[in-house]
Protein backbone atom coordinates (compact mmCIF):
# COMPACT_ATOMS: atom_id res chain seq x y z
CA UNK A 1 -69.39 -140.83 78.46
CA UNK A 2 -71.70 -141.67 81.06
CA UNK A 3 -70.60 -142.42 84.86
CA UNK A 4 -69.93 -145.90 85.02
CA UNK A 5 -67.36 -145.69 81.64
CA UNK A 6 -66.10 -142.70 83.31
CA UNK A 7 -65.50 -144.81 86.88
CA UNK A 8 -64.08 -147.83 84.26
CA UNK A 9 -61.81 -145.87 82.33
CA UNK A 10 -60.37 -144.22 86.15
CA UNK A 11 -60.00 -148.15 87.19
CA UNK A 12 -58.32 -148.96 84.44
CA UNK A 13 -55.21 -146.58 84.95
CA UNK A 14 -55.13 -147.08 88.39
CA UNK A 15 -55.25 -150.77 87.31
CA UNK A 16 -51.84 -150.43 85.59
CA UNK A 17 -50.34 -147.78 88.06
CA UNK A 18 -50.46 -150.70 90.49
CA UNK A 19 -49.68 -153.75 88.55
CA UNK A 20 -47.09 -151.44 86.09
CA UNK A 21 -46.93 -154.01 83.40
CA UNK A 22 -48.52 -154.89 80.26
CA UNK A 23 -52.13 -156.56 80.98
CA UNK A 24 -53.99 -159.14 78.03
CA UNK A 25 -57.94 -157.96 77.28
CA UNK A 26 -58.95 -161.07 79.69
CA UNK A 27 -56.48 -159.90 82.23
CA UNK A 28 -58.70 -156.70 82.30
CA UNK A 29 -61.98 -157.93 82.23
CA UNK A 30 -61.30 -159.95 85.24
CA UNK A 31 -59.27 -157.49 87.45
CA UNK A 32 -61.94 -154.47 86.45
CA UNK A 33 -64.89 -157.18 87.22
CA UNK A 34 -66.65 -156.37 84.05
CA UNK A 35 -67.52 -158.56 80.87
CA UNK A 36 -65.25 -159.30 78.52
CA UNK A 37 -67.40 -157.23 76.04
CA UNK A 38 -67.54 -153.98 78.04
CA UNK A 39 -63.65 -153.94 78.54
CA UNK A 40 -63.17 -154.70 74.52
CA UNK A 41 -64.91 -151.78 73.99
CA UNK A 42 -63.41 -149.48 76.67
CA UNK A 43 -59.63 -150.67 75.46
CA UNK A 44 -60.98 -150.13 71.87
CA UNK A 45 -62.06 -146.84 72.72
CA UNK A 46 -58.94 -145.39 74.59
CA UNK A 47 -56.50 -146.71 71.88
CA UNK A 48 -58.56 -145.02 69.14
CA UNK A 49 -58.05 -141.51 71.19
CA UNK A 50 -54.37 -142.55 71.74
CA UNK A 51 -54.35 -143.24 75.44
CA UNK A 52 -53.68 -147.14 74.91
CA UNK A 53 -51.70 -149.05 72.88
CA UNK A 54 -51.07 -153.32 72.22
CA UNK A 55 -48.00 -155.16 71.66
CA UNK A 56 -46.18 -158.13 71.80
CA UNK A 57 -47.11 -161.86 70.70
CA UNK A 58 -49.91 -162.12 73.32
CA UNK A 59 -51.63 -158.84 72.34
CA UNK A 60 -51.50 -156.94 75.83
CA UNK A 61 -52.36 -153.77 76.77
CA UNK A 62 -50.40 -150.89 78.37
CA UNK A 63 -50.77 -146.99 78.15
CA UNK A 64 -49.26 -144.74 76.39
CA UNK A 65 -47.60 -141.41 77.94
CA UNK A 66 -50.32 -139.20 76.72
CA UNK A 67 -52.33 -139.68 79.95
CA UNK A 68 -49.01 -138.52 81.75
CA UNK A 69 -48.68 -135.62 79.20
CA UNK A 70 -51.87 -134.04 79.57
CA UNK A 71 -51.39 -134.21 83.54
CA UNK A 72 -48.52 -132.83 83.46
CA UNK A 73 -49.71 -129.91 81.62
CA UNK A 74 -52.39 -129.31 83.70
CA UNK A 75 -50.29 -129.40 86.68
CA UNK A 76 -47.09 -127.31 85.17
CA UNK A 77 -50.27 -124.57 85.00
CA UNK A 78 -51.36 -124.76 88.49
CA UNK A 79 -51.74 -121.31 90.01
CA UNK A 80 -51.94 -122.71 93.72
CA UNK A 81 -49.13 -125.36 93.45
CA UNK A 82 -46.93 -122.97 91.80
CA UNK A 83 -46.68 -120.95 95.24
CA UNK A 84 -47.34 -123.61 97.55
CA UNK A 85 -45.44 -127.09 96.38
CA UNK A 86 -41.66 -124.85 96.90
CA UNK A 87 -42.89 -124.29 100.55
CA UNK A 88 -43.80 -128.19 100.87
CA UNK A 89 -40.58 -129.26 98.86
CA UNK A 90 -38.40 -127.09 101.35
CA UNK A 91 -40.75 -128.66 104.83
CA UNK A 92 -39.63 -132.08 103.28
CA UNK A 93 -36.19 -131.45 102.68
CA UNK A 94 -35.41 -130.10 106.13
CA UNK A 95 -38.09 -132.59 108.34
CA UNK A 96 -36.58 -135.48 106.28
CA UNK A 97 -40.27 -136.74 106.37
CA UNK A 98 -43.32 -137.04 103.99
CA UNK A 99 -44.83 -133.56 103.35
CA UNK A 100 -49.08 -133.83 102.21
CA UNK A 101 -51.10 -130.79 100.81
CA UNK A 102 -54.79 -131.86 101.38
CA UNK A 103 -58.49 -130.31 101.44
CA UNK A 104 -61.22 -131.18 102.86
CA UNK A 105 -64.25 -132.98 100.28
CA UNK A 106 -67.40 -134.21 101.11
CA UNK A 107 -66.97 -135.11 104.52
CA UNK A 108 -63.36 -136.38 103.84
CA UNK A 109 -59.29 -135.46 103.19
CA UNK A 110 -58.42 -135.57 99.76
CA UNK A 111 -54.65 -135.43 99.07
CA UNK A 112 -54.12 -133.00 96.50
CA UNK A 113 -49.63 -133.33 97.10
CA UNK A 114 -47.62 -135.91 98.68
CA UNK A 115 -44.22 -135.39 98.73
CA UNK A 116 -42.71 -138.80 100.42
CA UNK A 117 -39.11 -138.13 102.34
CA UNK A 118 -36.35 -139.64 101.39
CA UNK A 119 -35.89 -141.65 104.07
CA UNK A 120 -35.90 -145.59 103.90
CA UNK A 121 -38.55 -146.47 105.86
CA UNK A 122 -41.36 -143.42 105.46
CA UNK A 123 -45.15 -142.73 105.45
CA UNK A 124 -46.13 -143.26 101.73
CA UNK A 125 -48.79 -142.40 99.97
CA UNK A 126 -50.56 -140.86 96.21
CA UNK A 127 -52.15 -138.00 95.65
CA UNK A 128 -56.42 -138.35 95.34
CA UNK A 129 -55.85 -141.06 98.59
CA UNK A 130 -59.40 -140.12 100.81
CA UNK A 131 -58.98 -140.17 104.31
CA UNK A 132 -61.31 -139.51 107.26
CA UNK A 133 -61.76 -136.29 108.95
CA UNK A 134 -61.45 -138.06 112.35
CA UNK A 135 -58.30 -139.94 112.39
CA UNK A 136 -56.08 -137.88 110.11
CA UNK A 137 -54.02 -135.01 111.33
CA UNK A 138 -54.86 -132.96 108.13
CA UNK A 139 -58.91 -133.70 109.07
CA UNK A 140 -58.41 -132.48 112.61
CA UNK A 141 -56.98 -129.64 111.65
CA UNK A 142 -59.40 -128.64 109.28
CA UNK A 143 -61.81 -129.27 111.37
CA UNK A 144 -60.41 -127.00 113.72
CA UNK A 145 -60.33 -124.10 111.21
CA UNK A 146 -64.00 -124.27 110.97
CA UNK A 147 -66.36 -122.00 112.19
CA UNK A 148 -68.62 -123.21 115.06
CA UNK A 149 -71.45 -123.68 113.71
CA UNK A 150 -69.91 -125.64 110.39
CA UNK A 151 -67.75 -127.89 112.46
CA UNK A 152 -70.57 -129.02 114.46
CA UNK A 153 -72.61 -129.81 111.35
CA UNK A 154 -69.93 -131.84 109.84
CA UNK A 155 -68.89 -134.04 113.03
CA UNK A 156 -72.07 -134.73 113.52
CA UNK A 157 -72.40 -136.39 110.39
CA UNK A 158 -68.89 -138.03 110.46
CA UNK A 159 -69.05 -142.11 110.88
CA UNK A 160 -66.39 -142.38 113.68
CA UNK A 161 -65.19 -145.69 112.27
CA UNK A 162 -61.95 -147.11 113.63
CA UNK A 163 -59.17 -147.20 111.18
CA UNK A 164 -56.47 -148.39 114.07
CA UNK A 165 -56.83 -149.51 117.97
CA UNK A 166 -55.81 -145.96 118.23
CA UNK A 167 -58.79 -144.01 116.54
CA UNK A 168 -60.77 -141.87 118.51
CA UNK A 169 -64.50 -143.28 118.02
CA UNK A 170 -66.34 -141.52 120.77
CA UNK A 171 -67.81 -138.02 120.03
CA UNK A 172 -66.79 -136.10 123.15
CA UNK A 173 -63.31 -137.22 123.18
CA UNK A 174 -62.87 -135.65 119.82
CA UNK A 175 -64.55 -133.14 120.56
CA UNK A 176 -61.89 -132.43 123.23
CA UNK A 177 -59.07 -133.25 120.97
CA UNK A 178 -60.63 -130.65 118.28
CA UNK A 179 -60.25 -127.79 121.20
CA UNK A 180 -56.55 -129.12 121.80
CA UNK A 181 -55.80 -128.72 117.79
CA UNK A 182 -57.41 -124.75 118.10
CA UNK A 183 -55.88 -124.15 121.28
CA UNK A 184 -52.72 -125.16 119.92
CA UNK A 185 -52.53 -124.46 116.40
CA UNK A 186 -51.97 -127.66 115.01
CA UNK A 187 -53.20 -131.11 115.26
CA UNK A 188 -51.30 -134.50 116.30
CA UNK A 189 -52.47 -138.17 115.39
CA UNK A 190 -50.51 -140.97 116.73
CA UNK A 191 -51.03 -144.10 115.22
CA UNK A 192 -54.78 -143.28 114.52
CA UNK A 193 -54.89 -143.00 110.70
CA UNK A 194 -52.17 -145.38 110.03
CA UNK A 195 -50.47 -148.17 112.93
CA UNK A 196 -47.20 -146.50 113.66
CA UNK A 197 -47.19 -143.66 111.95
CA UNK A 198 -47.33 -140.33 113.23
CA UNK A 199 -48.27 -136.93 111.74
CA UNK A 200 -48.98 -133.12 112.89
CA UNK A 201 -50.71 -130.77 110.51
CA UNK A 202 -51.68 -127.36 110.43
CA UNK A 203 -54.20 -125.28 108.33
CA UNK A 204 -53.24 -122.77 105.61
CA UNK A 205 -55.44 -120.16 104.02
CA UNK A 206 -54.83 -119.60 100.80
CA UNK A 207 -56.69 -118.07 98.13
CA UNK A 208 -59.99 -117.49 100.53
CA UNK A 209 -59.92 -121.43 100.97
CA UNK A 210 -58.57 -123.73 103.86
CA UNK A 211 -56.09 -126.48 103.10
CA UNK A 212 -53.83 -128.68 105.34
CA UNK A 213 -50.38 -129.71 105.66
CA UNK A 214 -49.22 -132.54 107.46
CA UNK A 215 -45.71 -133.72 108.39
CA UNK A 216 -45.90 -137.44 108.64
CA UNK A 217 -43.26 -140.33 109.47
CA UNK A 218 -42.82 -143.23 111.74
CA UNK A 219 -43.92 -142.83 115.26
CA UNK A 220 -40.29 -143.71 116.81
CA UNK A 221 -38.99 -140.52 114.35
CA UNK A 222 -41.25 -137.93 114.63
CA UNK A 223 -41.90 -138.16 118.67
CA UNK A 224 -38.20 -137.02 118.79
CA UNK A 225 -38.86 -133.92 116.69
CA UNK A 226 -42.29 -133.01 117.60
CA UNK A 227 -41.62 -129.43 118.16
CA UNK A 228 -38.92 -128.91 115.86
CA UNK A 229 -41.57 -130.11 113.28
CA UNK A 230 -44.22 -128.19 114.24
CA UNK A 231 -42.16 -125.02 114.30
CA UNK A 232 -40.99 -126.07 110.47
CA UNK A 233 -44.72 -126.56 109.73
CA UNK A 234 -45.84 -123.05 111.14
CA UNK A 235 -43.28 -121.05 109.11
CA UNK A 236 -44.23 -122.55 106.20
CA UNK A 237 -47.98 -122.11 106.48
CA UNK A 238 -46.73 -118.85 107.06
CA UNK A 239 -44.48 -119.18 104.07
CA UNK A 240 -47.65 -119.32 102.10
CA UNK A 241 -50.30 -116.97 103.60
CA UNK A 242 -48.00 -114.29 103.01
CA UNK A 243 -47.25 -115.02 99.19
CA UNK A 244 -50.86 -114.33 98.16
């Protein structure tokens, strides 16, 4: 399978994650952008492995749960999540907010684990999301877990785009705020990843690698409970260092 069937077939279940309903062939063609021809062939392709399947009078599409299978597998066999997704389950229960796991990858945040909170209105959002380094709190803290040298090498290569009115875009200032998330041992975004929504993270070391995790809610919530937050983060990066 070459790249762009790879990138297809990877647009096609995130295709039906979002619209979660049986699609026709046409239906597809014209939400993946590609001819009519191409997504035949792909749709042929994943039903002969099993991965698709067609029903009803109007022949349409929709997976089958050996996709969800195999990742669940894979992820019921994870050494790291094994140790760390009790700690993150527990930091969600008692902050009542959304609890993210995420690493840093070329240049960006990848969220590995989100684990939304329960409440009504919450931060929400999937695992493999990509967010700056910049503007999220799990990027600034990374960033701050860097040595010198590397964390100069990768902000200079960052493009400080502005994701809210709230993002820092000027190089100094986050330099400044980089010192602040070192000095303090965590890092804080307000409203500059996401309008409204606020977030603190901290890094974790954990088998010789750096991750983040973030505590993240509405801004009106979490202001009331910075430090009781932060303090709930801390123990459980803790939590985790000292399971290795």
């Amino acid at each position: 399978m070459d790249v762009k069937s790879a990138s297809r077939t990877l647009d096609l279940f995130e295709l039906f994650a979002r619209e979660r309903q049986p699609l026709t062939l046409s239906e597809l063609a014209t939400a993946l952008d590609v001819p009519l021809s191409s997504c035949f062939n792909l749709v042929k392709s994943l039903t002969n492995r099993g991965f698709l399947f067609g029903a009803g009078p109007h022949k349409q599409i929709y997976p089958t749960r050996k996709m969800y299978d195999i990742a669940a597998t894979i992820a019921a066999a994870d050494p790291w999540l094994q140790r760390i997704l009790p700690r993150l389950e527990a930091l969600r229960d008692a902050t009542g907010e959304t609890a993210i796991l995420g690493k840093e990858q070329g240049g960006r945040v990848v969220y590995l684990v989100v684990l939304e909170g329960a409440q009504n209105i919450r931060y929400t959002a999937r695992p493999g999301d990509l967010k700056p380094l910049h503007s999220s709190a799990i990027g600034k803290a990374l960033l701050g877990a860097m040595t010198a040298p590397a964390r100069e090498k990768t902000m200079s290569k960052l493009k400080l785009e502005a994701m809210t009115d709230a993002t820092i875009v000027d190089r100094a200032r986050l330099a400044e705020e980089i010192d602040a998330t070192i000095a303090r041992k965590y890092s804080i975004t307000r409203g500059e990843n996401v309008a409204d929504v606020m977030a603190i993270a901290a890094p974790v070391k954990f088998r010789d690698d750096t991750y983040g995790i973030a505590v993240a809610g509405p801004m009106h919530r979490m202001n009331e409970h910075v430090a009781e937050h932060q303090r709930r983060l801390a123990a459980a990066c803790r939590e985790i260092e000292e399971s290795r």
